[in-house]
PDB file of N, CA and C in Angstrom:
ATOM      1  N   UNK A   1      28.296  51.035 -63.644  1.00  0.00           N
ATOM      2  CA  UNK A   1      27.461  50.315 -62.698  1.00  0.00           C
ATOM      3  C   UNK A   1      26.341  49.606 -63.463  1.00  0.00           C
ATOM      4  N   UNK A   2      26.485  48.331 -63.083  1.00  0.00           N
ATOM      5  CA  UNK A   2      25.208  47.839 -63.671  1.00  0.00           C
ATOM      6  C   UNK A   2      23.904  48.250 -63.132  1.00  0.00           C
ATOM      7  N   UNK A   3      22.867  48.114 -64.399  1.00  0.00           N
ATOM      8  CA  UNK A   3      21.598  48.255 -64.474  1.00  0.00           C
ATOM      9  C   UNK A   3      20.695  48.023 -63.063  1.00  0.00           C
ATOM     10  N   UNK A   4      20.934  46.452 -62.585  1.00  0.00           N
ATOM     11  CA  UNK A   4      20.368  45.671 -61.567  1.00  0.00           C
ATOM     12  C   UNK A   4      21.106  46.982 -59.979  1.00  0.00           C
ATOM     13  N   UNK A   5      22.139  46.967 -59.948  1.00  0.00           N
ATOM     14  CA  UNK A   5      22.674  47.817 -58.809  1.00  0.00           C
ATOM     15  C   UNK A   5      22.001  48.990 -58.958  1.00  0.00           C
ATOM     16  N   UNK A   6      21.980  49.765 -59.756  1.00  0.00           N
ATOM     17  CA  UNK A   6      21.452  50.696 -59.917  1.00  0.00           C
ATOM     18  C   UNK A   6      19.971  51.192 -59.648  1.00  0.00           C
ATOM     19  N   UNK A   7      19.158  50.100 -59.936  1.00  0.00           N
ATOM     20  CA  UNK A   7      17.878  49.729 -59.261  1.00  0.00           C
ATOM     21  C   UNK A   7      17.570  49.567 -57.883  1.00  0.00           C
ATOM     22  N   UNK A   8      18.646  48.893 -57.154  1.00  0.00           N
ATOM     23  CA  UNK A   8      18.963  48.420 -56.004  1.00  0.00           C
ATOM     24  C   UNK A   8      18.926  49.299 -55.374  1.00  0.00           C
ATOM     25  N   UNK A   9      19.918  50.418 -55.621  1.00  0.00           N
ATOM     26  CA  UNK A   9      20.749  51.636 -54.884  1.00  0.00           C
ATOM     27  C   UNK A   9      19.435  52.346 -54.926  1.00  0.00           C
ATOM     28  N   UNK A  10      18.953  52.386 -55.779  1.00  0.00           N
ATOM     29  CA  UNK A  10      17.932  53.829 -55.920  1.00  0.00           C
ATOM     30  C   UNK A  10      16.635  52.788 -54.968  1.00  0.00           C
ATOM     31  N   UNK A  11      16.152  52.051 -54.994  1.00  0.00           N
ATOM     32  CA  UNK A  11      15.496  51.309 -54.033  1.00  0.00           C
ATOM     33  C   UNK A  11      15.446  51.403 -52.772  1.00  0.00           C
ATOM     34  N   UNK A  12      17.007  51.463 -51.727  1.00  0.00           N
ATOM     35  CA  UNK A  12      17.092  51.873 -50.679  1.00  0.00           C
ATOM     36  C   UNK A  12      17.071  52.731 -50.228  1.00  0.00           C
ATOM     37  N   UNK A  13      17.521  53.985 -51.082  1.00  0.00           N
ATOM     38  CA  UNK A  13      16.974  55.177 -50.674  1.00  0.00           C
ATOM     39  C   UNK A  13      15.692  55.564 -50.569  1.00  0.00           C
ATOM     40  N   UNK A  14      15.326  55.236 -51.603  1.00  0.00           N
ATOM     41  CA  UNK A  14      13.416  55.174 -51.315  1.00  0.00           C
ATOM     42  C   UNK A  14      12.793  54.429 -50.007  1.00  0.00           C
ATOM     43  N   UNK A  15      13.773  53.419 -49.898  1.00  0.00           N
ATOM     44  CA  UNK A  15      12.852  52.427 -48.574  1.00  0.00           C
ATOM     45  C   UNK A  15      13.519  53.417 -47.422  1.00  0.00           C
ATOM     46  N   UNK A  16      14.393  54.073 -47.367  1.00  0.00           N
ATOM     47  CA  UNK A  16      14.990  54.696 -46.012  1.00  0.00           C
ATOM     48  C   UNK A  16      13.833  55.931 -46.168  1.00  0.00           C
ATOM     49  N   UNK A  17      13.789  56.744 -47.102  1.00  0.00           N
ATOM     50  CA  UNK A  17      13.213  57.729 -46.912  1.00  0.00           C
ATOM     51  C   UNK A  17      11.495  57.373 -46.384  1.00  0.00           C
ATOM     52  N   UNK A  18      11.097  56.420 -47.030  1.00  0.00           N
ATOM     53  CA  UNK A  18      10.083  55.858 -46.732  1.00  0.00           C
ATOM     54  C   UNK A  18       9.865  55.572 -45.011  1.00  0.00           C
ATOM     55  N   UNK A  19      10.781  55.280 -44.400  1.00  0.00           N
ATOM     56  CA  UNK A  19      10.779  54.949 -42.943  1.00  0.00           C
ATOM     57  C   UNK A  19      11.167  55.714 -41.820  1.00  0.00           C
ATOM     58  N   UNK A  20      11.921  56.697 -43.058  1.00  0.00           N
ATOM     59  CA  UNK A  20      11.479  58.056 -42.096  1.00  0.00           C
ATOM     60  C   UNK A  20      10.480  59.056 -41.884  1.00  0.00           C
ATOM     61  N   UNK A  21       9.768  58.601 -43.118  1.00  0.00           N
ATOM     62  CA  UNK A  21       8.040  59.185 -43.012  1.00  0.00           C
ATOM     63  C   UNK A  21       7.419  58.635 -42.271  1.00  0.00           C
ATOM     64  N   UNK A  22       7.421  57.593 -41.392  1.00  0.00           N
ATOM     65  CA  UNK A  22       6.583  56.742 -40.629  1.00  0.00           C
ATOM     66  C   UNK A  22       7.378  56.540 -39.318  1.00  0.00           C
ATOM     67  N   UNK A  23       8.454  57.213 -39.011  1.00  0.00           N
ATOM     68  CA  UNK A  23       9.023  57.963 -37.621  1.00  0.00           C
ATOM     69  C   UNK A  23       9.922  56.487 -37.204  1.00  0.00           C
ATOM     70  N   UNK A  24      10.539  56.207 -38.782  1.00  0.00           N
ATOM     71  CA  UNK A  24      11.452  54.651 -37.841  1.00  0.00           C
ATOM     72  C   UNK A  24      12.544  55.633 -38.112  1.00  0.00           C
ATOM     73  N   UNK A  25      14.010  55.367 -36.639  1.00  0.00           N
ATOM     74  CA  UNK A  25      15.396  56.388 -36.900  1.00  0.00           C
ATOM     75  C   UNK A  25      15.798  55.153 -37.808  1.00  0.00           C
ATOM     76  N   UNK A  26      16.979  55.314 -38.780  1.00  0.00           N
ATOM     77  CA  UNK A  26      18.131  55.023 -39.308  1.00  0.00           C
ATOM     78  C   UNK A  26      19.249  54.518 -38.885  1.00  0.00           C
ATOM     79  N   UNK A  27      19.853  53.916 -38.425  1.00  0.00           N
ATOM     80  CA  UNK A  27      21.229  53.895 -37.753  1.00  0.00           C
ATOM     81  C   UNK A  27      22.265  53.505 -38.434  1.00  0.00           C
ATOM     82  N   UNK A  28      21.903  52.590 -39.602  1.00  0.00           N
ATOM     83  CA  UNK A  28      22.839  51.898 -40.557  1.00  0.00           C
ATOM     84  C   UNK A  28      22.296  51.662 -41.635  1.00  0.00           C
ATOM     85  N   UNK A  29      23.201  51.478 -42.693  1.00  0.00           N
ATOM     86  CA  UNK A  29      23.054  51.606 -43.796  1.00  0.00           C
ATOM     87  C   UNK A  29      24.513  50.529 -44.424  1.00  0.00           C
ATOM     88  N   UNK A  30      24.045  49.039 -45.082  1.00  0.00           N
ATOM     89  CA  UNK A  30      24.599  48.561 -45.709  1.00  0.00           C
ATOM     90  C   UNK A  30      25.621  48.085 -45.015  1.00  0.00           C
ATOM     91  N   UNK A  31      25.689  47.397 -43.667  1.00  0.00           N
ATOM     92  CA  UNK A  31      26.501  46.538 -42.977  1.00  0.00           C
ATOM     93  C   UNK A  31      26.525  45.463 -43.314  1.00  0.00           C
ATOM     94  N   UNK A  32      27.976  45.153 -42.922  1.00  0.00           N
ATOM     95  CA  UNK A  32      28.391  44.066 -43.778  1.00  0.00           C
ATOM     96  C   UNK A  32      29.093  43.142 -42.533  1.00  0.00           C
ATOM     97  N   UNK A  33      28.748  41.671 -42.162  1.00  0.00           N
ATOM     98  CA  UNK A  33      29.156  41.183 -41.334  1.00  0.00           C
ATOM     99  C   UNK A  33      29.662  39.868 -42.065  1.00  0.00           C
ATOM    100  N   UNK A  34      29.959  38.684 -41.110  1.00  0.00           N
ATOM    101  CA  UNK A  34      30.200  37.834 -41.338  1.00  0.00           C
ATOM    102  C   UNK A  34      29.453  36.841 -42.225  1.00  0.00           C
ATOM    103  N   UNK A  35      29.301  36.677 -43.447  1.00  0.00           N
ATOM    104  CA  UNK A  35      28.210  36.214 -44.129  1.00  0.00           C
ATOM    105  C   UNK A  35      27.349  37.071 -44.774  1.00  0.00           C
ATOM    106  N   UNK A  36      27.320  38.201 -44.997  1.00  0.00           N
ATOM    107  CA  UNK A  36      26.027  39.142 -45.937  1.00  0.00           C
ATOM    108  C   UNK A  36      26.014  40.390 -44.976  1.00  0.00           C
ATOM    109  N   UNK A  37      25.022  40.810 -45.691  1.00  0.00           N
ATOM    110  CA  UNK A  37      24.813  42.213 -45.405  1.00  0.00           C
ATOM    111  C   UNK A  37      23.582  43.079 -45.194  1.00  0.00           C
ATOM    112  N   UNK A  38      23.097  43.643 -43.691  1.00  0.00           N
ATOM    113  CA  UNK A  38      22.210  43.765 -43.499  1.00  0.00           C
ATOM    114  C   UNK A  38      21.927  45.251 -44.526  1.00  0.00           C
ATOM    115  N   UNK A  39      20.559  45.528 -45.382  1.00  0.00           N
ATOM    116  CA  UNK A  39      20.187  46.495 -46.094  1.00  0.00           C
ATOM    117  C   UNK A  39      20.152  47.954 -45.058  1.00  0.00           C
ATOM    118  N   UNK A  40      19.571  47.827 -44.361  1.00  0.00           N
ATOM    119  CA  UNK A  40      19.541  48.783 -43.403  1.00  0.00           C
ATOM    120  C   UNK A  40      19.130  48.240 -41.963  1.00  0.00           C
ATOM    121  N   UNK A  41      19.406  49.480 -40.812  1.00  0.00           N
ATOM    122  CA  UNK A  41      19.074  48.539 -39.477  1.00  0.00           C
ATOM    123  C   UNK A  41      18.175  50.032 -38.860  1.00  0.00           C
ATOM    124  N   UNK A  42      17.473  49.562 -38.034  1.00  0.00           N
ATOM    125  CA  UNK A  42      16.768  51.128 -37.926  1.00  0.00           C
ATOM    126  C   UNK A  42      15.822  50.804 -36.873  1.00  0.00           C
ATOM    127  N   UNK A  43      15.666  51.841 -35.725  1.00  0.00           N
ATOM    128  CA  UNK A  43      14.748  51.881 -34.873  1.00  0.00           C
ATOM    129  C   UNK A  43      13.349  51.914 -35.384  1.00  0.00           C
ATOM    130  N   UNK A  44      12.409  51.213 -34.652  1.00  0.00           N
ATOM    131  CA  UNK A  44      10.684  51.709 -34.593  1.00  0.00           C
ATOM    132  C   UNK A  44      10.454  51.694 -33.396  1.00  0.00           C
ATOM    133  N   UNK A  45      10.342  52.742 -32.787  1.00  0.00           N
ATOM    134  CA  UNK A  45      10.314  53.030 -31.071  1.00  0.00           C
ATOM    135  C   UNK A  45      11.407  52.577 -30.095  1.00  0.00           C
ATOM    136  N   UNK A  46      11.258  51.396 -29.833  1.00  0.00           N
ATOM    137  CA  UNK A  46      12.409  50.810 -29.254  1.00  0.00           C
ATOM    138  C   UNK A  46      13.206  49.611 -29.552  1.00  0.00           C
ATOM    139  N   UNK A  47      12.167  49.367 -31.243  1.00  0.00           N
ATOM    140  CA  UNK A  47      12.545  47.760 -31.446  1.00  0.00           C
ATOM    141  C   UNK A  47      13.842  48.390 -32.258  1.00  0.00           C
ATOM    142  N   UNK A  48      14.697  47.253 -32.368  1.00  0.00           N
ATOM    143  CA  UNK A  48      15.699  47.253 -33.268  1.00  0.00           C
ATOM    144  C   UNK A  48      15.080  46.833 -34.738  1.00  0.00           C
ATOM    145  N   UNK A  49      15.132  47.262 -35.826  1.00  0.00           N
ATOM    146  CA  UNK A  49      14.694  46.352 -36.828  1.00  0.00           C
ATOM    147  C   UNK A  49      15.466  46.026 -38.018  1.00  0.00           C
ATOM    148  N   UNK A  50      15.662  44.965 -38.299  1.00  0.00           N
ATOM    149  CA  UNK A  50      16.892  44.731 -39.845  1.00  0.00           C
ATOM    150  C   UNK A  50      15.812  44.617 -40.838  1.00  0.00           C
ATOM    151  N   UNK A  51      16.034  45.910 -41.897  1.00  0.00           N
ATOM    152  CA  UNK A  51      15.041  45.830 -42.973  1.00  0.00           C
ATOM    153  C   UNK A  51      16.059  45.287 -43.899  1.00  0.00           C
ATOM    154  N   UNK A  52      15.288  44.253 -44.610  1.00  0.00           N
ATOM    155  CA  UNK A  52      15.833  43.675 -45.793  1.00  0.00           C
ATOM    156  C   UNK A  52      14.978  44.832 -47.164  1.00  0.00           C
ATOM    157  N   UNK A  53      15.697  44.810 -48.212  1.00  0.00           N
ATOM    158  CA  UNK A  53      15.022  45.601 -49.167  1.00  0.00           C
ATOM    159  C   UNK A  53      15.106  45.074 -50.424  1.00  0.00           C
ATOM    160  N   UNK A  54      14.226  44.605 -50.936  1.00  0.00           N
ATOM    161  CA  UNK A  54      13.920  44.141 -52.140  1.00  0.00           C
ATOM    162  C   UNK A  54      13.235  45.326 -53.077  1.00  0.00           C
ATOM    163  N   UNK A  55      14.456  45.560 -54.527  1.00  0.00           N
ATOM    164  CA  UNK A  55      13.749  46.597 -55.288  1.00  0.00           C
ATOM    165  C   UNK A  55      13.854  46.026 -56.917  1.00  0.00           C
ATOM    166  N   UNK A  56      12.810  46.021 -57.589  1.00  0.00           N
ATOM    167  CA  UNK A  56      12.247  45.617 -58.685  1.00  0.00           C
ATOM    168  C   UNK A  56      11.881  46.392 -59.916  1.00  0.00           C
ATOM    169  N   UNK A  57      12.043  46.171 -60.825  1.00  0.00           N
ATOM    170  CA  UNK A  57      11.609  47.116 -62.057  1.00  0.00           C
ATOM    171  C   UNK A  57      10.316  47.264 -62.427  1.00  0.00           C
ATOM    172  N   UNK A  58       9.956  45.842 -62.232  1.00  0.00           N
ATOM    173  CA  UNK A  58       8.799  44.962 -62.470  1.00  0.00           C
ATOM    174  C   UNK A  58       8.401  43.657 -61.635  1.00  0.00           C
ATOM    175  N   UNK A  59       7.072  43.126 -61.762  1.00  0.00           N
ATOM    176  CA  UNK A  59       7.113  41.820 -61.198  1.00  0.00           C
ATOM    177  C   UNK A  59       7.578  40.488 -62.219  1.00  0.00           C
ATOM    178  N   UNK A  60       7.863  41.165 -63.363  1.00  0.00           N
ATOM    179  CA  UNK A  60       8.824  39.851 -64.392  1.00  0.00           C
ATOM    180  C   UNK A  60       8.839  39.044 -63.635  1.00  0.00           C
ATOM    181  N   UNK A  61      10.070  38.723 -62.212  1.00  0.00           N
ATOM    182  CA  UNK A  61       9.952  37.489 -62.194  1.00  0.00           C
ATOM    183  C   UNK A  61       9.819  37.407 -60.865  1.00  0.00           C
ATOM    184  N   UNK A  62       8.424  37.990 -60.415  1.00  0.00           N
ATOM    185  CA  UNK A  62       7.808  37.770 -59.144  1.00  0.00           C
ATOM    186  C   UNK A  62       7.436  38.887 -58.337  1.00  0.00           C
ATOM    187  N   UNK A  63       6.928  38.996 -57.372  1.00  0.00           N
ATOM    188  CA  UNK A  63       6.951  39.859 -56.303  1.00  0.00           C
ATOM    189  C   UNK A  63       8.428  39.918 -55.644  1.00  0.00           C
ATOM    190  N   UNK A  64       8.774  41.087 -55.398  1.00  0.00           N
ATOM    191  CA  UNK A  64       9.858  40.938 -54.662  1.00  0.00           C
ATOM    192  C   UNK A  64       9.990  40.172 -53.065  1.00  0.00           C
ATOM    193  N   UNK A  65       9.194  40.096 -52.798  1.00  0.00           N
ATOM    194  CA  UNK A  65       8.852  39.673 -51.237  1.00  0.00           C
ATOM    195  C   UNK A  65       8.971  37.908 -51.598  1.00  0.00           C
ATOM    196  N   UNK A  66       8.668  37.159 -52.978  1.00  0.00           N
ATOM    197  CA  UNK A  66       9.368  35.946 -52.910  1.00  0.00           C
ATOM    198  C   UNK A  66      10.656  36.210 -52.659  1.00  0.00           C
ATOM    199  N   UNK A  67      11.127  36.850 -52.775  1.00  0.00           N
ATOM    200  CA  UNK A  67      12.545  36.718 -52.916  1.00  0.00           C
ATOM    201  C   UNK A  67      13.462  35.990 -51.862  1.00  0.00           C
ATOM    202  N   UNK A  68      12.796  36.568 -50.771  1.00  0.00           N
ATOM    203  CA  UNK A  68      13.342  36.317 -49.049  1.00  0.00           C
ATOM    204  C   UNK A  68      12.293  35.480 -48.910  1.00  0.00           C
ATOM    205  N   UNK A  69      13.511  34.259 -48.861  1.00  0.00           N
ATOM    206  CA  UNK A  69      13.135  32.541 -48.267  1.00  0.00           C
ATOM    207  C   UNK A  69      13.292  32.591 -46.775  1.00  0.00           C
ATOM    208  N   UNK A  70      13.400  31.333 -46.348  1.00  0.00           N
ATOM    209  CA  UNK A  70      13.552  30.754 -44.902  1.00  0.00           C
ATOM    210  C   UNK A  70      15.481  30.626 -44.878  1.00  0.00           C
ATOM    211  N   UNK A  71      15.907  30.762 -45.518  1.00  0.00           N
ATOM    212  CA  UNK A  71      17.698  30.610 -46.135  1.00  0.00           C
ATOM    213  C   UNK A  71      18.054  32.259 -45.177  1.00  0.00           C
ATOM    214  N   UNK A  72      17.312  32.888 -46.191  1.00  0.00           N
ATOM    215  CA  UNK A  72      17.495  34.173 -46.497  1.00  0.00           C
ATOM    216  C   UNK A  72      17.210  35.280 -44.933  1.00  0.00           C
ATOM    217  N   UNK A  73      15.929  35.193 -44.269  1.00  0.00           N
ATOM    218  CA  UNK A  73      15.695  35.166 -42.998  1.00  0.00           C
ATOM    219  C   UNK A  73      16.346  35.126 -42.188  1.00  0.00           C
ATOM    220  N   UNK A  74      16.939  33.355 -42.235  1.00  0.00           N
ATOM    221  CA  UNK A  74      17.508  33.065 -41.152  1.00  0.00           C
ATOM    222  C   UNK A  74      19.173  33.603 -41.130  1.00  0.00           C
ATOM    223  N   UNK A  75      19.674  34.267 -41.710  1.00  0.00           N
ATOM    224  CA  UNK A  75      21.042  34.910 -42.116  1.00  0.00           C
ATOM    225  C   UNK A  75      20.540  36.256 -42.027  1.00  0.00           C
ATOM    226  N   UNK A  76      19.473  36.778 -42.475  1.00  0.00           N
ATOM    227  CA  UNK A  76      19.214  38.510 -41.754  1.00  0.00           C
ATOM    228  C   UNK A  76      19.087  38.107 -39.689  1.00  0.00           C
ATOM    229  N   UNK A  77      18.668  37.262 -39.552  1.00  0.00           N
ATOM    230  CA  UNK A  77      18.283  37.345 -38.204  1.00  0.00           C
ATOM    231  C   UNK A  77      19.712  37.370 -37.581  1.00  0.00           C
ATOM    232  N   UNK A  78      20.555  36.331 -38.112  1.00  0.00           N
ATOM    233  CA  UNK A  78      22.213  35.978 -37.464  1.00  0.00           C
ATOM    234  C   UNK A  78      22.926  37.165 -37.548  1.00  0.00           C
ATOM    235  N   UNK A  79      22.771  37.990 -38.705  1.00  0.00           N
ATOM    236  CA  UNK A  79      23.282  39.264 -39.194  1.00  0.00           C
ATOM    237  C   UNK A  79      22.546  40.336 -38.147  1.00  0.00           C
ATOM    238  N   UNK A  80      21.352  40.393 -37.915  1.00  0.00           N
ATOM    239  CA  UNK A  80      21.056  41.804 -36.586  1.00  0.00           C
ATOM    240  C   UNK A  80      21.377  41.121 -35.436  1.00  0.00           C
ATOM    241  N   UNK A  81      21.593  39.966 -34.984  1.00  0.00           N
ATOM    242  CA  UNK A  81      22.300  39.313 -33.855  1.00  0.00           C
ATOM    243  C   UNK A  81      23.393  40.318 -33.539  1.00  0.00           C
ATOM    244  N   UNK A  82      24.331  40.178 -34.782  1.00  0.00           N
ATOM    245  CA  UNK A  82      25.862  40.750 -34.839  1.00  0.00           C
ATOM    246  C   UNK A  82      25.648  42.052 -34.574  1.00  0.00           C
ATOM    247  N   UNK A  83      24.797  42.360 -35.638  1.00  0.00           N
ATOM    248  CA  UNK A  83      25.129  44.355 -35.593  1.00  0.00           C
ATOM    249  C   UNK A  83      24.681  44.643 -34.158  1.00  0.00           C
ATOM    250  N   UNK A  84      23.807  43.731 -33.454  1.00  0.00           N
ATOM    251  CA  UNK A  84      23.088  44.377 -32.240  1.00  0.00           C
ATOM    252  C   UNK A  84      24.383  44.517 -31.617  1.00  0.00           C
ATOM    253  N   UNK A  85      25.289  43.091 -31.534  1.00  0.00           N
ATOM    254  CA  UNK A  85      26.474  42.883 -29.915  1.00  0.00           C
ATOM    255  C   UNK A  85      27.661  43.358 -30.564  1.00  0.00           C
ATOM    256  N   UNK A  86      28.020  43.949 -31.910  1.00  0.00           N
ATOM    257  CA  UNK A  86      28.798  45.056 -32.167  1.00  0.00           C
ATOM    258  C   UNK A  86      28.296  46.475 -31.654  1.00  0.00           C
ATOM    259  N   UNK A  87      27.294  46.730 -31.789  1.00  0.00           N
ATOM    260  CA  UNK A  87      26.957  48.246 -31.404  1.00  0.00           C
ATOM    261  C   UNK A  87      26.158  48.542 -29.965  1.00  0.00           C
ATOM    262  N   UNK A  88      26.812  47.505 -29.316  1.00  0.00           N
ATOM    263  CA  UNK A  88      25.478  47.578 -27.812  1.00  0.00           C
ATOM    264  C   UNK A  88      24.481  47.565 -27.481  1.00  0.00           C
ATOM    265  N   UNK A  89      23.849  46.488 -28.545  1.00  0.00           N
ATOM    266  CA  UNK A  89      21.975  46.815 -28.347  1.00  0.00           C
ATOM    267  C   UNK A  89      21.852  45.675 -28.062  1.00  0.00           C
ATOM    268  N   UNK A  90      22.052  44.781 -27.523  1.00  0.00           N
ATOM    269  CA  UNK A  90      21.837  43.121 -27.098  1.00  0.00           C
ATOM    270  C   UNK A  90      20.252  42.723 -26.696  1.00  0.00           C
ATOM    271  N   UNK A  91      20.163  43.781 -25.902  1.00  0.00           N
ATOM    272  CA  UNK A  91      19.221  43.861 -24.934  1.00  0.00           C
ATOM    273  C   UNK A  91      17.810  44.442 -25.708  1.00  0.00           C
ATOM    274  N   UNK A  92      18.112  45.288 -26.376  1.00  0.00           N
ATOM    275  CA  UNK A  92      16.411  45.721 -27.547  1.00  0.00           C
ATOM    276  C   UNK A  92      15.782  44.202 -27.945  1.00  0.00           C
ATOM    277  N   UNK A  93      14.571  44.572 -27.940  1.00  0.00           N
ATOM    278  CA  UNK A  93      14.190  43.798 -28.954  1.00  0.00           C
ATOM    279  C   UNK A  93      14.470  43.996 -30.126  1.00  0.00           C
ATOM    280  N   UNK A  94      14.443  42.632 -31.336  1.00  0.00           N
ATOM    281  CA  UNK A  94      14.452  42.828 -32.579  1.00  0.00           C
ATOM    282  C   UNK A  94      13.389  42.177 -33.262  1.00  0.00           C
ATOM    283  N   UNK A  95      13.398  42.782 -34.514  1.00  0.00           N
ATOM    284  CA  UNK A  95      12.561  41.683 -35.481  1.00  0.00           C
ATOM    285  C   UNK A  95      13.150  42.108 -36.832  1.00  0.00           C
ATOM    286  N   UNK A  96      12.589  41.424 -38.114  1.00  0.00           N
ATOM    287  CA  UNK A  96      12.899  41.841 -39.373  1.00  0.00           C
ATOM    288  C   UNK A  96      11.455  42.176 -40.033  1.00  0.00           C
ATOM    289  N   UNK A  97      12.078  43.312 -40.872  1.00  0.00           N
ATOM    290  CA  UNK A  97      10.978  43.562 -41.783  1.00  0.00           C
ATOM    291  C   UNK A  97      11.263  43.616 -43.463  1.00  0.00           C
ATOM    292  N   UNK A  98      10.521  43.591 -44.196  1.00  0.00           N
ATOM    293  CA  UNK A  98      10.937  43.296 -45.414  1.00  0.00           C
ATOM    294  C   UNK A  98      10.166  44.973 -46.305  1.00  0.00           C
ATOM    295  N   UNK A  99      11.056  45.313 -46.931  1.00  0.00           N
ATOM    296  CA  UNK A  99      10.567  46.560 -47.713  1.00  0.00           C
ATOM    297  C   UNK A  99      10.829  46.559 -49.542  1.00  0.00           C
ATOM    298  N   UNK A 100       9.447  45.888 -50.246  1.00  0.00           N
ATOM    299  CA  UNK A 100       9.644  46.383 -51.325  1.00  0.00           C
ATOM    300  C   UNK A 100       9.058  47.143 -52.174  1.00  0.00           C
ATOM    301  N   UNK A 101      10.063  47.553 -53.137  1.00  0.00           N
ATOM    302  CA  UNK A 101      10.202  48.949 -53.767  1.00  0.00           C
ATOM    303  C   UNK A 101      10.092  48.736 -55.183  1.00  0.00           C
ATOM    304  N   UNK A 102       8.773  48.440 -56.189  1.00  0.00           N
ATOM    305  CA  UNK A 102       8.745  47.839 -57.677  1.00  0.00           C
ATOM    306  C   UNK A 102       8.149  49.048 -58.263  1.00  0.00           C
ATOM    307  N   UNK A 103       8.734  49.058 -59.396  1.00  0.00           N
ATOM    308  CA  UNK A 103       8.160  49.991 -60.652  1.00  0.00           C
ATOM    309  C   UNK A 103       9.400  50.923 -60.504  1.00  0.00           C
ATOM    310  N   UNK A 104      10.477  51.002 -60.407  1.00  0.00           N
ATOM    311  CA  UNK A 104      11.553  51.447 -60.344  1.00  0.00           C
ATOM    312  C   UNK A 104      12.081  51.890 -61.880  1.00  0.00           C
ATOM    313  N   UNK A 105      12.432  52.535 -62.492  1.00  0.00           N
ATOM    314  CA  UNK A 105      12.563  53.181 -63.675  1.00  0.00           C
ATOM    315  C   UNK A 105      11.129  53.126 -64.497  1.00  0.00           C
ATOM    316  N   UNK A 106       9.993  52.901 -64.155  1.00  0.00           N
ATOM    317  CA  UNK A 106       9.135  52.101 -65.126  1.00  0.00           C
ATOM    318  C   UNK A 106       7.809  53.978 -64.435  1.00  0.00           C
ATOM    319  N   UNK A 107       8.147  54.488 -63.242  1.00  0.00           N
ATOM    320  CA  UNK A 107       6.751  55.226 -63.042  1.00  0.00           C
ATOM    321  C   UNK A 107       7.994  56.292 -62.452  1.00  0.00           C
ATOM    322  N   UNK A 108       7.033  57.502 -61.953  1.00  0.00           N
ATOM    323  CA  UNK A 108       7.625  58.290 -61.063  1.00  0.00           C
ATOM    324  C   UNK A 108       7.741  58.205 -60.100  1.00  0.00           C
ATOM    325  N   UNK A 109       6.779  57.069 -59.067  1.00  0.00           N
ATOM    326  CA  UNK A 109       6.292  57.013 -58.201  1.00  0.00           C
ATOM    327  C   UNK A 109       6.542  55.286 -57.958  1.00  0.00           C
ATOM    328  N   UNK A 110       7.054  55.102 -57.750  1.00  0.00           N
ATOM    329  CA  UNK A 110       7.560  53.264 -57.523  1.00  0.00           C
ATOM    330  C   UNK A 110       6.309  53.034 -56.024  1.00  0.00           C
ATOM    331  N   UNK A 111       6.218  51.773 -56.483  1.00  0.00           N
ATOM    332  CA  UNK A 111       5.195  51.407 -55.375  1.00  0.00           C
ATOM    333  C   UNK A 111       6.368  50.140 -53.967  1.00  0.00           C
ATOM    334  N   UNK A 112       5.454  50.972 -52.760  1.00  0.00           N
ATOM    335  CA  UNK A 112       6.638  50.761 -51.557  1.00  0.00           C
ATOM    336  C   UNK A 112       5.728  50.144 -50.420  1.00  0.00           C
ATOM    337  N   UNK A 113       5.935  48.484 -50.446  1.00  0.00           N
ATOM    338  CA  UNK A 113       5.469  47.803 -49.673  1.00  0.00           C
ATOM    339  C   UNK A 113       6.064  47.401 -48.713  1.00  0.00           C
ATOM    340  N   UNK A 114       5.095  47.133 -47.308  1.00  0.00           N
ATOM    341  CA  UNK A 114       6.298  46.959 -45.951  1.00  0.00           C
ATOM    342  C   UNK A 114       5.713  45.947 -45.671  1.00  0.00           C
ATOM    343  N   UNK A 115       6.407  44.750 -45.271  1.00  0.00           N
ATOM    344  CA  UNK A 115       5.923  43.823 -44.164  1.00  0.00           C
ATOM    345  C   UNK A 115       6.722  43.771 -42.769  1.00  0.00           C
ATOM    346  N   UNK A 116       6.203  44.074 -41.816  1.00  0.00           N
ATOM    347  CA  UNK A 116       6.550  44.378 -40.400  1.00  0.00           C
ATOM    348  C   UNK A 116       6.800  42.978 -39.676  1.00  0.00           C
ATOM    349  N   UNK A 117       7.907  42.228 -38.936  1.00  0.00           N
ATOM    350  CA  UNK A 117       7.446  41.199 -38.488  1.00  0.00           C
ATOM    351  C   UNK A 117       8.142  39.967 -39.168  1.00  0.00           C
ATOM    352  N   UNK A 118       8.505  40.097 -40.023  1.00  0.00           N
ATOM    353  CA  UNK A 118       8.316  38.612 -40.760  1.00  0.00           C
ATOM    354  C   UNK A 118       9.685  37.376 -39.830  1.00  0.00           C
ATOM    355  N   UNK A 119      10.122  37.679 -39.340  1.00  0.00           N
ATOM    356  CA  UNK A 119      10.988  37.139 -38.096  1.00  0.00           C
ATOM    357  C   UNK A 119      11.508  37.602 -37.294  1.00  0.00           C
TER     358      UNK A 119
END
């Protein structure tokens, strides 16, 4: 497995565990629809939310939160569209949130930023 996946993988687990400290449920993990793949999908009370997860070693070449453009957004939003009217949630609200996870092999303690909202 490459290096970069490996970062990745260990990233989402951190961002899931992370969101279960702050009382969001889980429901999915790494769905894959027509066009990409939502990182995780997960309740916060009643909202539906598609967390995208950006995980980093370093900020080398940026914050991870550049990462997710207006491209990028608008294909997580089409993507919790799907997972919602595959799994019967039409009707929740949704939004996206973005979770990143930098210092990943570099500390013990990787630093784990949330933005709530971002579409």
């Amino acid at each position: 497995m490459r290096a970069k996946d490996r970062v990745g993988q260990r990233g989402e687990r951190l961002a899931e565990a992370y969101l279960d400290t702050i009382g969001f449920t889980v429901l999915d993990r790494n769905w894959r629809g027509v066009g990409g793949e939502l990182d995780l999908v997960a309740l916060d009370g009643d909202v539906l939310v598609a967390v995208e997860v950006k995980a980093r070693s370093s900020w080398a070449f940026g914050h991870p939160f550049e990462a997710v453009d207006g491209a990028k957004l608008a294909r997580i939003v089409r993507l919790a569209a799907a997972w919602a009217r595959e799994n019967g949630q039409l009707k929740r609200a949704r939004r996206v949130d973005v979770v990143a996870v930098t210092g990943i092999g570099r500390t013990d303690t990787p630093l784990i930023e949330h933005l709530r909202g971002v579409a």
